[in-house]
C-alpha atoms as a PDB file:
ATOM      1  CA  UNK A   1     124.628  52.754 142.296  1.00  0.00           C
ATOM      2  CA  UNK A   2     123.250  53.073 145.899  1.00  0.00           C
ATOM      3  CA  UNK A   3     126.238  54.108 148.372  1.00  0.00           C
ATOM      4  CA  UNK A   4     124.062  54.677 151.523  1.00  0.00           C
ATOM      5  CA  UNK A   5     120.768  54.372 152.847  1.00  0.00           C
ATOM      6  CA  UNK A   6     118.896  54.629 156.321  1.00  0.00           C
ATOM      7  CA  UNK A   7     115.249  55.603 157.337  1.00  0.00           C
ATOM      8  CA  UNK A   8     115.636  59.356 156.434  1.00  0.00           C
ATOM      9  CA  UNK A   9     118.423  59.511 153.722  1.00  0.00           C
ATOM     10  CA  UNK A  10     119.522  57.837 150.448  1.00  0.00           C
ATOM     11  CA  UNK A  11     122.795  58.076 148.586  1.00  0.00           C
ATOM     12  CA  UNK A  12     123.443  57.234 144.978  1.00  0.00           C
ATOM     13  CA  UNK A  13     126.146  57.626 141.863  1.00  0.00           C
ATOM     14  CA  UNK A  14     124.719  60.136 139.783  1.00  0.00           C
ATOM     15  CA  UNK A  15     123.862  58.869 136.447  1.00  0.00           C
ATOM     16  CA  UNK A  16     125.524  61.575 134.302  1.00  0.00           C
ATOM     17  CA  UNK A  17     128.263  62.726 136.649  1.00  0.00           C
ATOM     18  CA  UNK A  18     130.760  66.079 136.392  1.00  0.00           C
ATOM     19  CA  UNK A  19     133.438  63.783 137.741  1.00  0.00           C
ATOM     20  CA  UNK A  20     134.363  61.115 139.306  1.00  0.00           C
ATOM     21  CA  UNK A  21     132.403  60.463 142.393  1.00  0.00           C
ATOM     22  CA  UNK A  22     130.012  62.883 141.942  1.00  0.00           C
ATOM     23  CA  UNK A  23     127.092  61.640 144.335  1.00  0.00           C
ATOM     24  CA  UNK A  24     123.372  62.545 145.240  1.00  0.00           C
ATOM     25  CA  UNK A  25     122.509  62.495 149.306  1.00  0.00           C
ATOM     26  CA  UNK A  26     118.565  62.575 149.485  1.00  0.00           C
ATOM     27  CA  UNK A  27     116.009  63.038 152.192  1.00  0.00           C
ATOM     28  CA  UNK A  28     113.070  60.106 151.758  1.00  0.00           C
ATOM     29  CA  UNK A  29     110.897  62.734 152.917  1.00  0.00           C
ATOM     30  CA  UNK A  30     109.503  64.255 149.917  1.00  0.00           C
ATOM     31  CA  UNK A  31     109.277  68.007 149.572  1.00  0.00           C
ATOM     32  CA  UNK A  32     109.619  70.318 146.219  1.00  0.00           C
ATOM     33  CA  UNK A  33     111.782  72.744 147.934  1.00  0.00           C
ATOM     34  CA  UNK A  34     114.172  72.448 150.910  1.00  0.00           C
ATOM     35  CA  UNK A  35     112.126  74.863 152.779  1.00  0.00           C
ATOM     36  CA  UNK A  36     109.722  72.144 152.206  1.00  0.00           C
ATOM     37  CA  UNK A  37     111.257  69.273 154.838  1.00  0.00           C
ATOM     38  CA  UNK A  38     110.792  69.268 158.510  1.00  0.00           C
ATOM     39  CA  UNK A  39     114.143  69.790 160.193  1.00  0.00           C
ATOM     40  CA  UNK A  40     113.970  65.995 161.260  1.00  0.00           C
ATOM     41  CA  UNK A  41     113.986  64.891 158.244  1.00  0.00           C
ATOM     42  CA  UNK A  42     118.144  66.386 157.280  1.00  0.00           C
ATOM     43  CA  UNK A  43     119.122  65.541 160.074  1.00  0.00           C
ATOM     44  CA  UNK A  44     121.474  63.030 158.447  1.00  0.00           C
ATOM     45  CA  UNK A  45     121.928  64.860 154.865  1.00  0.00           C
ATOM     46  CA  UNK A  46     124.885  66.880 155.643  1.00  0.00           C
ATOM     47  CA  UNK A  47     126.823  63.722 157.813  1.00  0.00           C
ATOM     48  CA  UNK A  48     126.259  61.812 154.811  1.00  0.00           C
ATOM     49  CA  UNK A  49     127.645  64.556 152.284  1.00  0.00           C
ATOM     50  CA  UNK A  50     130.991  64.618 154.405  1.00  0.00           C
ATOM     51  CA  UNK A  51     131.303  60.722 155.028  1.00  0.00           C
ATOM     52  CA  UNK A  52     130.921  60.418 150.937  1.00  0.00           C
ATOM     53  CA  UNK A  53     133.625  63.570 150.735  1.00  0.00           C
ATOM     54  CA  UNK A  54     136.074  61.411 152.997  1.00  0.00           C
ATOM     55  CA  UNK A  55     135.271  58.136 150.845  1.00  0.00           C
ATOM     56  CA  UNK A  56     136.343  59.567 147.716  1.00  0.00           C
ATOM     57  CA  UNK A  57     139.531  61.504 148.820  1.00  0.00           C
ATOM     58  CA  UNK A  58     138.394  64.397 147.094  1.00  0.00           C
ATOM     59  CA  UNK A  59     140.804  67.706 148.536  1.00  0.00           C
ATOM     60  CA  UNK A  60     138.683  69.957 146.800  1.00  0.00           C
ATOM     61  CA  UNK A  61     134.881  69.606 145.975  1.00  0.00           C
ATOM     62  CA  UNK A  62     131.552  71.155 145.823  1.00  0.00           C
ATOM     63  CA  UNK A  63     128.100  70.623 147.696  1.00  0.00           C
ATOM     64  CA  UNK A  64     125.293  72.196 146.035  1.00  0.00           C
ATOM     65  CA  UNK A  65     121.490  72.266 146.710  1.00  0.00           C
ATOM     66  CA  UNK A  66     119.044  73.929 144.096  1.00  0.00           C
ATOM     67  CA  UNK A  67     115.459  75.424 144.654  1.00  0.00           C
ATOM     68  CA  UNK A  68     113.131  76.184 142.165  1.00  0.00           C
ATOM     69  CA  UNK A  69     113.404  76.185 138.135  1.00  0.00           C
ATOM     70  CA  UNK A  70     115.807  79.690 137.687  1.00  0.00           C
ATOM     71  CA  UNK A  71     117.960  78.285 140.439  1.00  0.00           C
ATOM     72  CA  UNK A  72     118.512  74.872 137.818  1.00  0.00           C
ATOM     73  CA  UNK A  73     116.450  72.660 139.999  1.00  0.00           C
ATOM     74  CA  UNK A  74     115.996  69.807 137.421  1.00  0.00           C
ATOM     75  CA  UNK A  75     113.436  67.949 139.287  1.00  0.00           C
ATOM     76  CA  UNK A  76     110.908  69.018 141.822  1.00  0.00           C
ATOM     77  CA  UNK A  77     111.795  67.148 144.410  1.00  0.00           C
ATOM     78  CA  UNK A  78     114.752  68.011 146.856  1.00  0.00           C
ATOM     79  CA  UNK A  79     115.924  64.304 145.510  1.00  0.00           C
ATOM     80  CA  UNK A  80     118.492  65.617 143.393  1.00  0.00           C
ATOM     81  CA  UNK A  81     119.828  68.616 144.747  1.00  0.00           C
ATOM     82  CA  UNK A  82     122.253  67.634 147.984  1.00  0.00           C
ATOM     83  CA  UNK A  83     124.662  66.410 145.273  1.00  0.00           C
ATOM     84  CA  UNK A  84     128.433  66.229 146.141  1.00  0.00           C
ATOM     85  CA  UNK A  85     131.301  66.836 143.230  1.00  0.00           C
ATOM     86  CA  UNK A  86     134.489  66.063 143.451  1.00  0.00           C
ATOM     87  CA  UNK A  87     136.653  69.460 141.708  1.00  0.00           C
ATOM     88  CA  UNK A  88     139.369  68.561 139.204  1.00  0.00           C
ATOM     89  CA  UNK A  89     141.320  71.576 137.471  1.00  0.00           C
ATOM     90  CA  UNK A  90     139.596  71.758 134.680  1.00  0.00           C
ATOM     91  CA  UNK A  91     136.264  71.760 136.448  1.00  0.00           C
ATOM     92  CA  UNK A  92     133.827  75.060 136.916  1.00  0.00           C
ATOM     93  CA  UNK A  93     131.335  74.895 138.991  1.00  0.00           C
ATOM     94  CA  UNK A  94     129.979  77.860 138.081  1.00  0.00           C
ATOM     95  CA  UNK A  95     129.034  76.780 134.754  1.00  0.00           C
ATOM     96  CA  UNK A  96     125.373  77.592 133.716  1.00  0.00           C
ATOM     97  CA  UNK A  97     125.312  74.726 132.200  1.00  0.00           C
ATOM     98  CA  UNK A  98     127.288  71.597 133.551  1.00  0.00           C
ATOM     99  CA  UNK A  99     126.569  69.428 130.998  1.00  0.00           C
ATOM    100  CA  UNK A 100     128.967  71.461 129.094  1.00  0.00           C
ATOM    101  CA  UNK A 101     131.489  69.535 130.957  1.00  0.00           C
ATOM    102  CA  UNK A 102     133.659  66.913 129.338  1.00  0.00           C
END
């Protein structure tokens, strides 16, 4: 479900999400890696991650960003990895593997 979008950046539901609200902010500028976007193009990535914090009330959450395959980049495309989470007590982030999660 799309929650934002402008020239540079997307937002969307993620499909299989750790909790509720857990969203994905994207650039549109495609790059493998974050070192991989001109500066102009997150210019709007973090703004977005804290407007989408405020929306869902969440007191305590996590922002994460992955790069490369050992860091659990899933896809190689910065597209998925600005992903806000919403924390509940039962929730680990740390979790090798979040779809561990229930």
């Amino acid at each position: 479900m799309k929650l934002f979008e402008s020239d540079k950046t997307f937002a969307f539901l993620d499909i299989g999400p750790l909790s509720k609200g857990h969203a994905l902010v994207i650039p549109k500028y495609h790059g493998a890696k974050l070192a991989d976007i001109p500066d102009d193009q997150l210019t709007e990535i973090l703004p977005t991650l804290k407007k989408l914090v405020n929306a869902t009330g969440a007191v305590d959450y996590n922002i994460l960003q992955n790069n490369g395959t050992i860091a659990h980049q899933q896809v190689h495309h910065v597209s998925d990895e600005f992903q806000s989470i919403p924390s509940r007590p039962t929730h680990d982030p740390y979790l090798v593997n979040p779809t561990a999660i229930n």
